[in-house]
Protein backbone atom coordinates (compact mmCIF):
# COMPACT_ATOMS: atom_id res chain seq x y z
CA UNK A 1 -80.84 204.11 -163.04
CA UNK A 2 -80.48 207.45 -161.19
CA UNK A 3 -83.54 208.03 -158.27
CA UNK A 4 -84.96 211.03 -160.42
CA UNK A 5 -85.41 208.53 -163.54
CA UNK A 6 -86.73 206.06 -160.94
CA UNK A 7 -89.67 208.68 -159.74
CA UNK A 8 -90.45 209.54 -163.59
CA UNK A 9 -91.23 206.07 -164.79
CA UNK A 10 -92.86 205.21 -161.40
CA UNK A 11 -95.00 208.29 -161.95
CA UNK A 12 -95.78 207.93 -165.25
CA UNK A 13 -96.59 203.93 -165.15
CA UNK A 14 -99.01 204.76 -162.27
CA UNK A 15 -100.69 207.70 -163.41
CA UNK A 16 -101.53 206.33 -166.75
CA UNK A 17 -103.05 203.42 -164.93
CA UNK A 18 -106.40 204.72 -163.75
CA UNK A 19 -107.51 206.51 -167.13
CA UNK A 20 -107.66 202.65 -168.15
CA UNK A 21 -109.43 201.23 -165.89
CA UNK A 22 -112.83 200.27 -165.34
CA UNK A 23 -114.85 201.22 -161.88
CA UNK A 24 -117.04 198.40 -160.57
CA UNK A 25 -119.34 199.13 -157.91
CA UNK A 26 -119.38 196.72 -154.46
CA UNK A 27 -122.83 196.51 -155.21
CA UNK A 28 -122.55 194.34 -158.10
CA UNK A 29 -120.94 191.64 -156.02
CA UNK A 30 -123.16 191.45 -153.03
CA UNK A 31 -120.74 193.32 -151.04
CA UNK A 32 -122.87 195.23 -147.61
CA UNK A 33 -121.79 197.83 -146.56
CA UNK A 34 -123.86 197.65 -143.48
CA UNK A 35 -120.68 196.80 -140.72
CA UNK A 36 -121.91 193.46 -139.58
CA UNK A 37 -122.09 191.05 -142.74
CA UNK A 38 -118.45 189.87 -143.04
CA UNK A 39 -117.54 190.68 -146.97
CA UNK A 40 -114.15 188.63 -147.13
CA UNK A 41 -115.21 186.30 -149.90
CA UNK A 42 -117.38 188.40 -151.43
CA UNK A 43 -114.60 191.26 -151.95
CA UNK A 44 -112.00 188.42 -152.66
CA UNK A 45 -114.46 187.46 -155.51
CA UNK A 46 -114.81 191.06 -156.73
CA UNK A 47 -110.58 191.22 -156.81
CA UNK A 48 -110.11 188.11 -158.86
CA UNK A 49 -112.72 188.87 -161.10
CA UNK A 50 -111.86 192.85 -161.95
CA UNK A 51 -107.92 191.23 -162.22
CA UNK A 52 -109.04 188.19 -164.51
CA UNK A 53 -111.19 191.09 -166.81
CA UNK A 54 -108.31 193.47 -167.71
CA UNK A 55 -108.07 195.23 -164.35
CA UNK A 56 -110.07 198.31 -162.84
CA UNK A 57 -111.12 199.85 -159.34
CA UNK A 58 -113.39 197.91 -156.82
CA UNK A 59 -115.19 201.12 -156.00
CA UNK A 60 -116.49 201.88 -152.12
CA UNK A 61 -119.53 204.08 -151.63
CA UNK A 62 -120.31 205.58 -148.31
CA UNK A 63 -120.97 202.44 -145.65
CA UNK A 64 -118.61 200.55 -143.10
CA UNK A 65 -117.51 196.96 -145.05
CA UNK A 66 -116.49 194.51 -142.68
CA UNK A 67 -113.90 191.88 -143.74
CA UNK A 68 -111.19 189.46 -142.98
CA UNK A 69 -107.23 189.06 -145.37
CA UNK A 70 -107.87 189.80 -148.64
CA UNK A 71 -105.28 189.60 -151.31
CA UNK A 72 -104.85 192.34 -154.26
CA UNK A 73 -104.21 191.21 -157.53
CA UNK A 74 -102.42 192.65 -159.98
CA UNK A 75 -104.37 195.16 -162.13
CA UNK A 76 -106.73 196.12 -159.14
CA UNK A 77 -107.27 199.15 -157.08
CA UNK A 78 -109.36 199.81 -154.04
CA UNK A 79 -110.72 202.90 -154.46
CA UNK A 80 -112.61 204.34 -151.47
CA UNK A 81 -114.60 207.39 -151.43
CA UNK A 82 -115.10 209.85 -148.98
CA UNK A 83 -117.52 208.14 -146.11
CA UNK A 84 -116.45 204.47 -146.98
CA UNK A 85 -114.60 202.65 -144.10
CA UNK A 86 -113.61 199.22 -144.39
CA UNK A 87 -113.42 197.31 -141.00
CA UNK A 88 -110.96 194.68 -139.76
CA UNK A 89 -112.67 191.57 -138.33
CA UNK A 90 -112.45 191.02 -134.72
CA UNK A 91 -111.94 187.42 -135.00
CA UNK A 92 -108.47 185.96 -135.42
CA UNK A 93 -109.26 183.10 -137.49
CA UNK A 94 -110.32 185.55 -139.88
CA UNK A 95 -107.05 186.21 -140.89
CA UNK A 96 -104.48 184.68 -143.31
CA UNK A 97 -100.59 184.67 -142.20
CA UNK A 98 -97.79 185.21 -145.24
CA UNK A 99 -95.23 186.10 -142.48
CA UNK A 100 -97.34 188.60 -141.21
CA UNK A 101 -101.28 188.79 -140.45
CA UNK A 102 -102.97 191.25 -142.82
CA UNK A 103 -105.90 193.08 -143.83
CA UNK A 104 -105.01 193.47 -147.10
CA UNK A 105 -102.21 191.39 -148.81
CA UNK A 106 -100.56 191.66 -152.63
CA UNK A 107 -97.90 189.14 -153.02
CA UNK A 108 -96.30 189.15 -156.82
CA UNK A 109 -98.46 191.57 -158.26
CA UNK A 110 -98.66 194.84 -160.70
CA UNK A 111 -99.98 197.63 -161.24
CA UNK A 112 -102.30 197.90 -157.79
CA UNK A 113 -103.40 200.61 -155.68
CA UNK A 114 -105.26 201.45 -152.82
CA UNK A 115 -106.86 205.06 -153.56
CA UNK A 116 -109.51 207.00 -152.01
CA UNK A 117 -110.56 209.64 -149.34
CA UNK A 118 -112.24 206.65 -147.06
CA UNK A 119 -110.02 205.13 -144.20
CA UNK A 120 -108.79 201.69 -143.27
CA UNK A 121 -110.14 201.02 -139.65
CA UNK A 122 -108.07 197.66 -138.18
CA UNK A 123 -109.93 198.06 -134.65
CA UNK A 124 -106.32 197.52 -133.14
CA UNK A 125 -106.66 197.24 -129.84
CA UNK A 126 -109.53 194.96 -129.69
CA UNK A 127 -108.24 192.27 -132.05
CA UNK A 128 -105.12 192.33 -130.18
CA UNK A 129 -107.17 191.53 -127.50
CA UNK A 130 -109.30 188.93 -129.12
CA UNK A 131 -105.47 187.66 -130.19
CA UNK A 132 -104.30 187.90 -126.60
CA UNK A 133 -107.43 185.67 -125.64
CA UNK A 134 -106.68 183.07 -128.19
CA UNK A 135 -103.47 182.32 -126.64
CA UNK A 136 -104.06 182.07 -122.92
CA UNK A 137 -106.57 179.41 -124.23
CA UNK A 138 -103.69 177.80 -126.08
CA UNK A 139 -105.09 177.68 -129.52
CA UNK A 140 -102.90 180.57 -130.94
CA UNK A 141 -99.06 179.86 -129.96
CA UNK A 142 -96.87 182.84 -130.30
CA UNK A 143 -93.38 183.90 -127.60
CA UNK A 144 -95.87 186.43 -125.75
CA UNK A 145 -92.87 188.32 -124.94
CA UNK A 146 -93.51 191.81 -122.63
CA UNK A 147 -97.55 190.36 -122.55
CA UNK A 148 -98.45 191.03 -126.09
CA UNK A 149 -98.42 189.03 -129.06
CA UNK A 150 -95.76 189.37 -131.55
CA UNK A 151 -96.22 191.83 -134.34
CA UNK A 152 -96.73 189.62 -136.60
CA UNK A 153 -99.18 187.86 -135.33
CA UNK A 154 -101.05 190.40 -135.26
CA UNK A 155 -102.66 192.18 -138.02
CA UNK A 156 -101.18 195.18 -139.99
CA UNK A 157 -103.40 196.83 -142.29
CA UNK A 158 -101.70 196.06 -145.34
CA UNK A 159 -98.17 193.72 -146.51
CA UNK A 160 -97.06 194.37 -149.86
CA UNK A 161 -94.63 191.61 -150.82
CA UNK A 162 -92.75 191.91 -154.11
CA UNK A 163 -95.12 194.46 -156.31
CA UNK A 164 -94.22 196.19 -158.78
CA UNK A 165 -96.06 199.41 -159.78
CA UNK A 166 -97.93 200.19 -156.51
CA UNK A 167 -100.30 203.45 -155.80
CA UNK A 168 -101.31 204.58 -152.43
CA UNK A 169 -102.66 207.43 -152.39
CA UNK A 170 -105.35 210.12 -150.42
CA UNK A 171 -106.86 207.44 -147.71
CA UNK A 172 -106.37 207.35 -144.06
CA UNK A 173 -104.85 204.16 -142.43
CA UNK A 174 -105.76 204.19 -138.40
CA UNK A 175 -105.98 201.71 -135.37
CA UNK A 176 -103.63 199.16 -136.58
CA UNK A 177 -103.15 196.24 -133.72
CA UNK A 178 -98.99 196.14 -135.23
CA UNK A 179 -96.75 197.90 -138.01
CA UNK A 180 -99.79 199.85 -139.87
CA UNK A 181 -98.31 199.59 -143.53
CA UNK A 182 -95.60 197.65 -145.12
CA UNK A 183 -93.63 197.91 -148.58
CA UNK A 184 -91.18 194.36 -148.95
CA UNK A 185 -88.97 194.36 -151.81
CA UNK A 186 -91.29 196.31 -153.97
CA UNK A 187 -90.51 198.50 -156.94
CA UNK A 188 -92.11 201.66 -158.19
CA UNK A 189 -93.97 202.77 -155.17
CA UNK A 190 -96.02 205.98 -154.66
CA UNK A 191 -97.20 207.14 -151.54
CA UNK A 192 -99.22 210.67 -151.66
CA UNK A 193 -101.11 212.68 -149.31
CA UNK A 194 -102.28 209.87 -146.91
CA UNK A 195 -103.33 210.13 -143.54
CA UNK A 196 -101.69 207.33 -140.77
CA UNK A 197 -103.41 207.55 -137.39
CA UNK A 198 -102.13 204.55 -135.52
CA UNK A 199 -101.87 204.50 -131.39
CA UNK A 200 -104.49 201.58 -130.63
CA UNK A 201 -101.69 199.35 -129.84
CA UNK A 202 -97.59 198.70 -129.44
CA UNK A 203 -95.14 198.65 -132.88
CA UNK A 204 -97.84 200.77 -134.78
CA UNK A 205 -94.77 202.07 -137.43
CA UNK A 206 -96.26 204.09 -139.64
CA UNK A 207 -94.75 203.04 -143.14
CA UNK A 208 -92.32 200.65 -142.88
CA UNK A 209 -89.87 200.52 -146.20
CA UNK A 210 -88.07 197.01 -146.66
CA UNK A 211 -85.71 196.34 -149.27
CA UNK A 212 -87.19 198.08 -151.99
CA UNK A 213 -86.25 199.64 -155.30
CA UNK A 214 -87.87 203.40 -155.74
CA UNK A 215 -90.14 204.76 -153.23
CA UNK A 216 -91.91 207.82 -153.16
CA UNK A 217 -93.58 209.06 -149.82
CA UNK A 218 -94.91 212.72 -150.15
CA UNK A 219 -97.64 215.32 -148.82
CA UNK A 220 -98.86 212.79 -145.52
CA UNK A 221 -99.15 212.81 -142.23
CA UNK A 222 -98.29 210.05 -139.99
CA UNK A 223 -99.07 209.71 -136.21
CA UNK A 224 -97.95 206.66 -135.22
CA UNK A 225 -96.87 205.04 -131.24
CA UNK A 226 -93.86 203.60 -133.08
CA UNK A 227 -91.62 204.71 -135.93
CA UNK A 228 -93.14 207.62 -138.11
CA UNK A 229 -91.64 206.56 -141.44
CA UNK A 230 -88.98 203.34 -141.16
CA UNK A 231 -86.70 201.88 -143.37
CA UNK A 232 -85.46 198.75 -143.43
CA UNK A 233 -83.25 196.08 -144.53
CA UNK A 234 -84.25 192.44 -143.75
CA UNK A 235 -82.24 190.47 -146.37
CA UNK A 236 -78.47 190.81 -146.49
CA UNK A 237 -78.52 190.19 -150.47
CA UNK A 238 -80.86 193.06 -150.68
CA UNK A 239 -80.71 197.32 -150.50
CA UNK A 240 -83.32 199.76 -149.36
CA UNK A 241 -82.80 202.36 -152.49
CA UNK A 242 -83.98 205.23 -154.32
CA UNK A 243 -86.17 206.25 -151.20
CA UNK A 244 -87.72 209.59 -151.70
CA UNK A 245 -89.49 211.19 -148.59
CA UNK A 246 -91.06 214.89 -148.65
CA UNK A 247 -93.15 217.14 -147.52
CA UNK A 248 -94.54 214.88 -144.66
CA UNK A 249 -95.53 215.16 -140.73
CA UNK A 250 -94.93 212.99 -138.66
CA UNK A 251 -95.44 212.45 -134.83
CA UNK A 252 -94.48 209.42 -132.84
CA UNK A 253 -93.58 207.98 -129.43
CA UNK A 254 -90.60 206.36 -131.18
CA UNK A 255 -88.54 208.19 -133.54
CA UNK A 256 -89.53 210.42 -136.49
CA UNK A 257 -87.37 208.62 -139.30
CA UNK A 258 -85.33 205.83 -138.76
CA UNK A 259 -83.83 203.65 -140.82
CA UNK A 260 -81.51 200.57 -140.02
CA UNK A 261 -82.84 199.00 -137.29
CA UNK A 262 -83.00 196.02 -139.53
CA UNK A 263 -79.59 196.65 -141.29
CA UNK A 264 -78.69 193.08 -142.73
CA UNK A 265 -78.31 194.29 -146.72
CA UNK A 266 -78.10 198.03 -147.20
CA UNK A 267 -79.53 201.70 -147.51
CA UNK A 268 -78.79 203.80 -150.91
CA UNK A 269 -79.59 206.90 -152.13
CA UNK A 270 -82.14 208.10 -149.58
CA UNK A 271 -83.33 211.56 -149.53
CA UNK A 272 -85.63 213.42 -147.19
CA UNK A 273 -86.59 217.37 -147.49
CA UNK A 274 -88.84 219.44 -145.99
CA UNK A 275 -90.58 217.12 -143.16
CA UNK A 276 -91.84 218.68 -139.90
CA UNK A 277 -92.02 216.34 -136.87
CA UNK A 278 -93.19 217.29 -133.19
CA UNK A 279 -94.16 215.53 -130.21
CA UNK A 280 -91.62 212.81 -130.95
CA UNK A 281 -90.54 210.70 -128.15
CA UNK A 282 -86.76 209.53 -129.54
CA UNK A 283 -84.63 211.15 -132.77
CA UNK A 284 -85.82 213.27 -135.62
CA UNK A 285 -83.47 211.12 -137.67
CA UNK A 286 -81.43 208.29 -137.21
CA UNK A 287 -79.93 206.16 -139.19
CA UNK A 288 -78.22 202.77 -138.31
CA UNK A 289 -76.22 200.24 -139.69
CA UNK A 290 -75.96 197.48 -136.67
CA UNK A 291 -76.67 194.46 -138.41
CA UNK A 292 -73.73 194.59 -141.09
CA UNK A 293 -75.11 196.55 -143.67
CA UNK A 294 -74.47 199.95 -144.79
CA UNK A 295 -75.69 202.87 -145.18
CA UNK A 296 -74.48 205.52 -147.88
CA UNK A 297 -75.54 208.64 -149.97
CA UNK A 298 -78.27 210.05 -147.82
CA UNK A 299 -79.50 213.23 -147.73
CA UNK A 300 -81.62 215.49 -145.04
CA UNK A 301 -82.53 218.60 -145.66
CA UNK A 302 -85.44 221.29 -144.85
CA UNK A 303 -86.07 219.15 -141.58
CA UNK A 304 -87.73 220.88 -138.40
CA UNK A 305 -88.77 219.04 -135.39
CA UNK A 306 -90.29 220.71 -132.21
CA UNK A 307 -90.70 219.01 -128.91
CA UNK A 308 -88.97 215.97 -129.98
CA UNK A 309 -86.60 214.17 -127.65
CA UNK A 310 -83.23 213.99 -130.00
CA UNK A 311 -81.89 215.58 -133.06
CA UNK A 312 -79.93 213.52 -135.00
CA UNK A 313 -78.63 209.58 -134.23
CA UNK A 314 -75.92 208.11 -136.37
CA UNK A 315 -74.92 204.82 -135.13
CA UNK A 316 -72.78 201.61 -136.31
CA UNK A 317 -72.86 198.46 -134.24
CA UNK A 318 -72.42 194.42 -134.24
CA UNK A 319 -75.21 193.03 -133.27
CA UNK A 320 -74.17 189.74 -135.38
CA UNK A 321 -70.80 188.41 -134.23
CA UNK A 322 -68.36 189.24 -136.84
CA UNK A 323 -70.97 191.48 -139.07
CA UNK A 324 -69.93 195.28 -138.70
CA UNK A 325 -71.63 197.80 -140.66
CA UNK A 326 -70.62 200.41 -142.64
CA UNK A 327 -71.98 204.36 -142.95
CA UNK A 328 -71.06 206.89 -145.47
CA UNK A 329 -71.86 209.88 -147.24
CA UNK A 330 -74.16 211.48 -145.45
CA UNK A 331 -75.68 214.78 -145.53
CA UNK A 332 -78.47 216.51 -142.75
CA UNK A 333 -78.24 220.30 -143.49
CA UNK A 334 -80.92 223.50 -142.80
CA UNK A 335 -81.83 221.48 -139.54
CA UNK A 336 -83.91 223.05 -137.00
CA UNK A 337 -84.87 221.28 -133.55
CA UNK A 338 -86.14 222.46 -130.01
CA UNK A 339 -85.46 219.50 -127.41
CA UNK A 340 -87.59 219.55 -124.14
CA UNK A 341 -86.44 219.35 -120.93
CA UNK A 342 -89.44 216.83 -120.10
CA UNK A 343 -91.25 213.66 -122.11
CA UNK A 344 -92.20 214.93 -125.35
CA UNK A 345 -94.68 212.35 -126.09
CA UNK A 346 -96.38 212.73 -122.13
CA UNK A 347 -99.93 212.29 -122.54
CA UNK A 348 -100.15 210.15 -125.30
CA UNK A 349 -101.96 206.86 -125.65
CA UNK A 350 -98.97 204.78 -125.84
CA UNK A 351 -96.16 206.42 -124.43
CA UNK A 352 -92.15 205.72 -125.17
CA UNK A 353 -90.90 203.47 -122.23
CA UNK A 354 -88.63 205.22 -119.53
CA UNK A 355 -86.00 203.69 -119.91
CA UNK A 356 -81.66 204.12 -119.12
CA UNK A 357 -83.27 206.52 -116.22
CA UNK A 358 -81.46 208.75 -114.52
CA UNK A 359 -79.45 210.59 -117.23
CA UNK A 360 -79.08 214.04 -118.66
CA UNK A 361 -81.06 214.89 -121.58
CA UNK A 362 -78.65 213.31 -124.79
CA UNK A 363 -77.23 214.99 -127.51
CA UNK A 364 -77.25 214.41 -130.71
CA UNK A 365 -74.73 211.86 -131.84
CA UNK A 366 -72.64 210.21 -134.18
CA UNK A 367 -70.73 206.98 -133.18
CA UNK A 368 -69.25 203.69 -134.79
CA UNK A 369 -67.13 201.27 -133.51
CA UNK A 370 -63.16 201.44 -132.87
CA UNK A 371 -63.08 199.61 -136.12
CA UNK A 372 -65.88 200.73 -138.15
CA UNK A 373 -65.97 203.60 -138.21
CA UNK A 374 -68.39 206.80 -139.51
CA UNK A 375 -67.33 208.64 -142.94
CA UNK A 376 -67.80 211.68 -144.62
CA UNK A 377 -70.63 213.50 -143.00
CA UNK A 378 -71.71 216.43 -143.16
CA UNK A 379 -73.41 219.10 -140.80
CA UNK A 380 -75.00 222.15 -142.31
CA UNK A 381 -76.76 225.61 -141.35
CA UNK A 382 -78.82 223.67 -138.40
CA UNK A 383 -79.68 224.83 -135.52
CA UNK A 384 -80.56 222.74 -131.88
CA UNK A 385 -81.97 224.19 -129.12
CA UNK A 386 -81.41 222.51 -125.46
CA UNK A 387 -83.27 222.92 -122.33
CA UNK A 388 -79.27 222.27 -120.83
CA UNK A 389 -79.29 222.10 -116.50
CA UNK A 390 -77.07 218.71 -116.62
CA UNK A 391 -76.75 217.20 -113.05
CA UNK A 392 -73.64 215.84 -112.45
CA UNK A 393 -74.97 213.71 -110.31
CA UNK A 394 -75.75 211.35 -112.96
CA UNK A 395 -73.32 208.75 -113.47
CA UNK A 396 -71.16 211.58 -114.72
CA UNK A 397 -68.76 211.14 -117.25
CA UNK A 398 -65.42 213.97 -117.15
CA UNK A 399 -63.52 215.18 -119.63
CA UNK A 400 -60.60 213.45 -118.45
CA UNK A 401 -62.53 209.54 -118.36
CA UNK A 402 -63.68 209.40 -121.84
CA UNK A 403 -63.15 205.79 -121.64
CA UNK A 404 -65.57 205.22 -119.09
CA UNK A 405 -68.31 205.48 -122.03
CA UNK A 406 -69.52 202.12 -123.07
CA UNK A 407 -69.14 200.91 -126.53
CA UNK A 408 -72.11 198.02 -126.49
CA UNK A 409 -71.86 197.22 -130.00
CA UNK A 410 -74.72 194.78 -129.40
CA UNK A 411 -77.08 196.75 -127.86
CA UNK A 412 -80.18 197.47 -129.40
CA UNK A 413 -79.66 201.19 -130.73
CA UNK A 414 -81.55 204.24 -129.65
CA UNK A 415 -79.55 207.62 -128.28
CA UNK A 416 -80.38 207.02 -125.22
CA UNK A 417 -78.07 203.88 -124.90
CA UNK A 418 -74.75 204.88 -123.89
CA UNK A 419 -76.27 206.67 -120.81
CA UNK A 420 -74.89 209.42 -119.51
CA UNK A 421 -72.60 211.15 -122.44
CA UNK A 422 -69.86 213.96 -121.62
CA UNK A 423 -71.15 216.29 -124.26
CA UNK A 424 -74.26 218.30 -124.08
CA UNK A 425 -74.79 219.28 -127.84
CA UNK A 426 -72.77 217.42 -130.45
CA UNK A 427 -71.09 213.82 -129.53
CA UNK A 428 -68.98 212.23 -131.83
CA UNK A 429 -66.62 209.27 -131.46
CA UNK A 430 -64.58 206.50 -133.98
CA UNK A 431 -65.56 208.92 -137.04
CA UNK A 432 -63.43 210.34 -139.58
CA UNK A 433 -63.65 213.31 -142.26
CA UNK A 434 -66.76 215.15 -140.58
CA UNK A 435 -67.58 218.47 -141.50
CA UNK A 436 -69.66 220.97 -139.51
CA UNK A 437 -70.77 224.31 -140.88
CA UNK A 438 -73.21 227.52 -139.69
CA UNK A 439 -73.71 224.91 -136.31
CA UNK A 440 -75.81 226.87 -133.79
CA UNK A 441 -76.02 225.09 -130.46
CA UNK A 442 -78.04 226.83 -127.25
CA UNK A 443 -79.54 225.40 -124.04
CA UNK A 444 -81.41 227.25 -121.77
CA UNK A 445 -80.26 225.93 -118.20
CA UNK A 446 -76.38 226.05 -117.54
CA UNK A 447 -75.03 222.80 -118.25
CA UNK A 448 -71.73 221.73 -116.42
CA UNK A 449 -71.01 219.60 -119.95
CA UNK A 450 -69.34 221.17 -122.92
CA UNK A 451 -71.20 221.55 -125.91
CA UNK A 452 -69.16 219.28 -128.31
CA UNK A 453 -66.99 216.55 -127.30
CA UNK A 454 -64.86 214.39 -130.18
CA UNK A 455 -63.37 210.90 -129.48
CA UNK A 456 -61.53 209.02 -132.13
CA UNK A 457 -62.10 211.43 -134.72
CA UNK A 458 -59.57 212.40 -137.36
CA UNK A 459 -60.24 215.09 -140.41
CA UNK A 460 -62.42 217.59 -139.07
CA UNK A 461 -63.22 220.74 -139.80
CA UNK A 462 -65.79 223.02 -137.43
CA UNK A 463 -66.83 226.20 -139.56
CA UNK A 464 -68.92 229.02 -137.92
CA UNK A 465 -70.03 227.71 -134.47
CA UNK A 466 -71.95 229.29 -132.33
CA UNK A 467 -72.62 228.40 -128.88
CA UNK A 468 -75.05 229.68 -126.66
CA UNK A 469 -75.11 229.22 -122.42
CA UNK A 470 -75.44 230.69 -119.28
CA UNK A 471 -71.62 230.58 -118.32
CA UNK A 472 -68.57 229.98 -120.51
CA UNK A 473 -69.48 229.77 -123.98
CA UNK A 474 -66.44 230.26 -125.52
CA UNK A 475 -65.00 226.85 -125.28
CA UNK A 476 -67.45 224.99 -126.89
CA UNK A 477 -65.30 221.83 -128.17
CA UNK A 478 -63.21 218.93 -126.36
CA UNK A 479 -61.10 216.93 -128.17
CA UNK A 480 -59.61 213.33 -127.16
CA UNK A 481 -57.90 211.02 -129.06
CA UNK A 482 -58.49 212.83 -131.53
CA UNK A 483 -56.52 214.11 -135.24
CA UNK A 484 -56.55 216.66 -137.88
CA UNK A 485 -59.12 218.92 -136.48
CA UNK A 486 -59.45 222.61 -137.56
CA UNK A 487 -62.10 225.15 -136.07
CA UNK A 488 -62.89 228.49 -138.23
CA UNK A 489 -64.40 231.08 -136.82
């Protein structure tokens, strides 16, 4: 079934939902709304009963509700209006673990929602360190790794597991102590105009897409310390497909949209238009397939990102012995980005980490391996503005030792990992049949790098380049190793 018939029935199953349902009031179950009486049964009650009485909306007035994991059931929405907040718990052992921890949990369940103009509070930073607490005293055990508790130890605000038919829509979702929101192997999911304001504490991801089957994410804004909007691919049987994202903003001290990370199945007809990001510490896209999946038929397009510390990140690795990945098919076109010279995300809560420091700012890149390598991507009518003044001081890397750059096929993958790269613009290496059109590159500072550099690329073509910077401009591509290239003015 084709992604636009995908969006249709997901609309129309979910829309036709609510003119069904019943509302019931919190007040009819004893829930308070007073932010000190934990509600956790009381709300779990509520839940079971609406489900077990042909479905309907558990209804929030105005008032702070205070509760521990509860689980949605199919049938159910929680529908909070404007002035309703409801409040994670403090307390660890008010929490239930299906692989994660959880505020709100729907495992094997239909037609559910979670709907409102009230806000999801999870008090992030100070269960984290209630969590924190628990395991210096030894009753909660968990690696501890880099002094904080794993993320999924601690709670995210809500893990949808294997739904089918699943509305989120209007509320605000803030101070999550991990990933704030998570979609697993779902189908029919619509995210609209929602608000994500998550920088209490580390691996706040905004939305985090797993292995699902038709996803809609439109009209929301997401401010998030990690990944804005992520996709992901945890089971190698399973692919991340028919992902629709649009008309979103996103800020983040990680990287705008990412997907791949988690790359063990696969990434399928994805497509992204008309997002803004700004303030972002890492890419505005990247996309990944490390982990021996693949990613193929994705589309970005209306993109503009200001202040954000990378354009674009294409990257295949081997992080699993004998497991390459595979990318295809991609196209990122009316592109606009403005890369700073300093930290983009300076000043913020939770900063990025400084990390492979000293190096030249990066550009953007596309890389695979010697023997997996990047096809049939293409580059259209974008434009990337540098802040340039390289220092060759840093590690650098000539024309003439272009295999002096690492390949670290195991390395965890962010642009920043190869270090210093010869190219100040455009990097490309082990890629074939890439085609760049209406490219405008220009940093501000002279740069002693040129603009593009190719390594290991064969079938090329550059169409309508233009290069911008103090100095030579003129040649503004390097090839090596390379085959089958063909520049048009």
């Amino acid at each position: 079934m084709s992604l636009k018939n995908y969006l249709i029935l997901a609309l129309l199953t979910i829309t036709c939902l609510p003119s069904q349902a019943k509302d019931y009031r919190t007040s009819l179950f004893g829930i308070h709304s007073d932010g000190i009486t934990l509600n956790t049964r009381s709300i779990q009650y509520a839940i079971d009963f609406i489900s077990q009485n042909g479905g309907g909306r558990l209804v929030f007035n105005v008032g702070r509700y205070l509760t521990g994991s509860i689980h949605l059931k199919s049938n159910v929405t929680l529908h909070f209006e404007e002035g309703a907040v409801l409040l994670g718990s403090l307390n660890p052992w008010d929490y239930d673990k299906k692989v994660w921890t959880a505020i709100v949990f729907a495992h094997d369940q239909q037609n559910i929602g979670i709907t409102g103009q009230g806000v999801i509070d999870g008090r992030g930073r100070y269960i984290a360190r209630n969590i924190v607490d628990m395991i210096h005293k030894g009753l909660i055990k968990d690696l501890f790794r880099q002094d904080r508790p794993e993320a999924e130890t601690r709670p995210v605000l809500a893990y949808i597991r294997n739904c089918e038919n699943v509305n989120i829509k209007g509320v605000t979702m803030q101070n999550s102590s991990s990933w704030v929101q998570i979609y697993d192997q779902c189908k029919n999911v619509a995210i609209d105009s929602i608000t994500v304001d998550s920088k209490a504490y580390w691996n706040n991801d905004g939305i985090d897409i797993v292995d699902c089957d038709g996803v809609t994410v439109t009209n929301s804004f997401i401010d998030s310390d990690d990944d804005g909007i992520c996709l992901k691919s945890h089971d190698a049987s399973k692919v991340c497909k028919n992902i629709l994202v649009r008309n979103c903003t996103i800020r983040s001290s990680a990287n705008g949209i990412k997907f791949g990370t988690a790359s063990y199945g696969g990434f399928s007809n994805v497509k992204i238009y008309n997002v803004k990001i700004f303030d972002t510490y890492r890419s505005a896209v990247t996309l990944q397939a490390v982990d021996g999946g693949f990613v193929e038929n994705v589309i970005v397009d209306s993109l503009k990102a200001y202040n954000t510390g990378n354009a674009i990140f294409l990257r295949i690795g081997e992080r699993m012995k004998g497991r390459k990945g595979r990318m295809e098919n991609v196209s990122i076109s009316n592109m606009y980005v403005e890369v700073p010279a300093t930290k983009p995300d300076a000043g913020y809560e939770y900063e990025g980490p400084i990390e492979d420091m000293p190096r030249n700012i990066s550009p953007s890149d596309i890389v695979g391996m010697p023997d997996a390598i990047i096809t049939n991507v293409t580059l259209k009518n974008i434009e990337i503005k540098m802040p340039g003044g390289g220092n060759p001081m840093f590690a650098k890397i000539g024309l003439d030792e272009l295999d002096k750059v690492p390949e670290k096929p195991t390395f965890y993958p962010e642009f920043s990992m190869f270090d210093e790269l010869p190219a100040w613009g455009l990097y490309i290496r082990h890629a074939k049949d890439i085609k760049v059109s209406n490219l405008t590159l220009s940093c501000e500072k002279k740069d002693y790098r040129t603009a593009i550099v190719t390594d290991d690329l064969h079938g090329a073509t550059f169409e309508g380049i233009k290069v911008t910077q103090p100095g030579n401009s003129k040649n503004y591509i390097y090839t090596h190793k390379s085959t089958g290239i063909v520049t048009k003015k």
